[in-house]
Protein backbone atom coordinates (compact mmCIF):
# COMPACT_ATOMS: atom_id res chain seq x y z
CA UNK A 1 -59.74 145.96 -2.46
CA UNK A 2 -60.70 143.39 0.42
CA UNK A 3 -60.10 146.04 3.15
CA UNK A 4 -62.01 148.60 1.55
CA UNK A 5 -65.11 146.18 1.32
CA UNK A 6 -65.05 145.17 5.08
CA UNK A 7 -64.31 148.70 5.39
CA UNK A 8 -67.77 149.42 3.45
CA UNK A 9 -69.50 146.54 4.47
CA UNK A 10 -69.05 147.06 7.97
CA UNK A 11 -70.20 151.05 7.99
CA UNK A 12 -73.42 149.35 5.93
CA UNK A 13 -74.32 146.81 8.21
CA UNK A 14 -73.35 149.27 11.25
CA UNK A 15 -76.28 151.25 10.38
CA UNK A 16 -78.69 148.45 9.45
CA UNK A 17 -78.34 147.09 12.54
CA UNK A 18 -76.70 149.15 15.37
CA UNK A 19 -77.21 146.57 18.07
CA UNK A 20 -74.86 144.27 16.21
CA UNK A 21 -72.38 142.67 18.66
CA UNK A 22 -70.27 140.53 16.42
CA UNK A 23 -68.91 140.51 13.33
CA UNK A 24 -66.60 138.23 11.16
CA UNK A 25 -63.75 138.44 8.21
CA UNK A 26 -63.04 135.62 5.35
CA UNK A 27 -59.36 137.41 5.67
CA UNK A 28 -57.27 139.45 7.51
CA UNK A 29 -57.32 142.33 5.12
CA UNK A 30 -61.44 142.16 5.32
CA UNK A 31 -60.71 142.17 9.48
CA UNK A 32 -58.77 145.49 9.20
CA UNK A 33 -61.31 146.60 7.32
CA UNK A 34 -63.88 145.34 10.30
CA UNK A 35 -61.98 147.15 12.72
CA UNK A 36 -61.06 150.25 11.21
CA UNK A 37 -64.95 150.46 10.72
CA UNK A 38 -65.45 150.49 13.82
CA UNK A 39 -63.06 152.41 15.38
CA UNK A 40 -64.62 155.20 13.51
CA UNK A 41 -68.34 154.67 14.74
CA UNK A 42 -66.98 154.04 18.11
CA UNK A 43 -68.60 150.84 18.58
């Protein structure tokens, strides 16, 4: 469950604000999640 919602939360707030240039997990499950995220998007 925590991946998924960095996972989620990450794609979200990737395309509310594309200029983003950091980003931060609670856990390291949540941080996967982070970087999977965006891996995908290429960011």
């Amino acid at each position: 469950m925590e991946y998924k919602a960095g996972y989620e939360l990450a794609l979200q707030t990737i395309k509310e604000i594309p200029d983003i240039t950091a980003m931060a997990g609670t856990n390291d499950m949540v941080a996967l999640g982070i970087r999977d995220a965006l891996v995908i998007t290429a960011l």
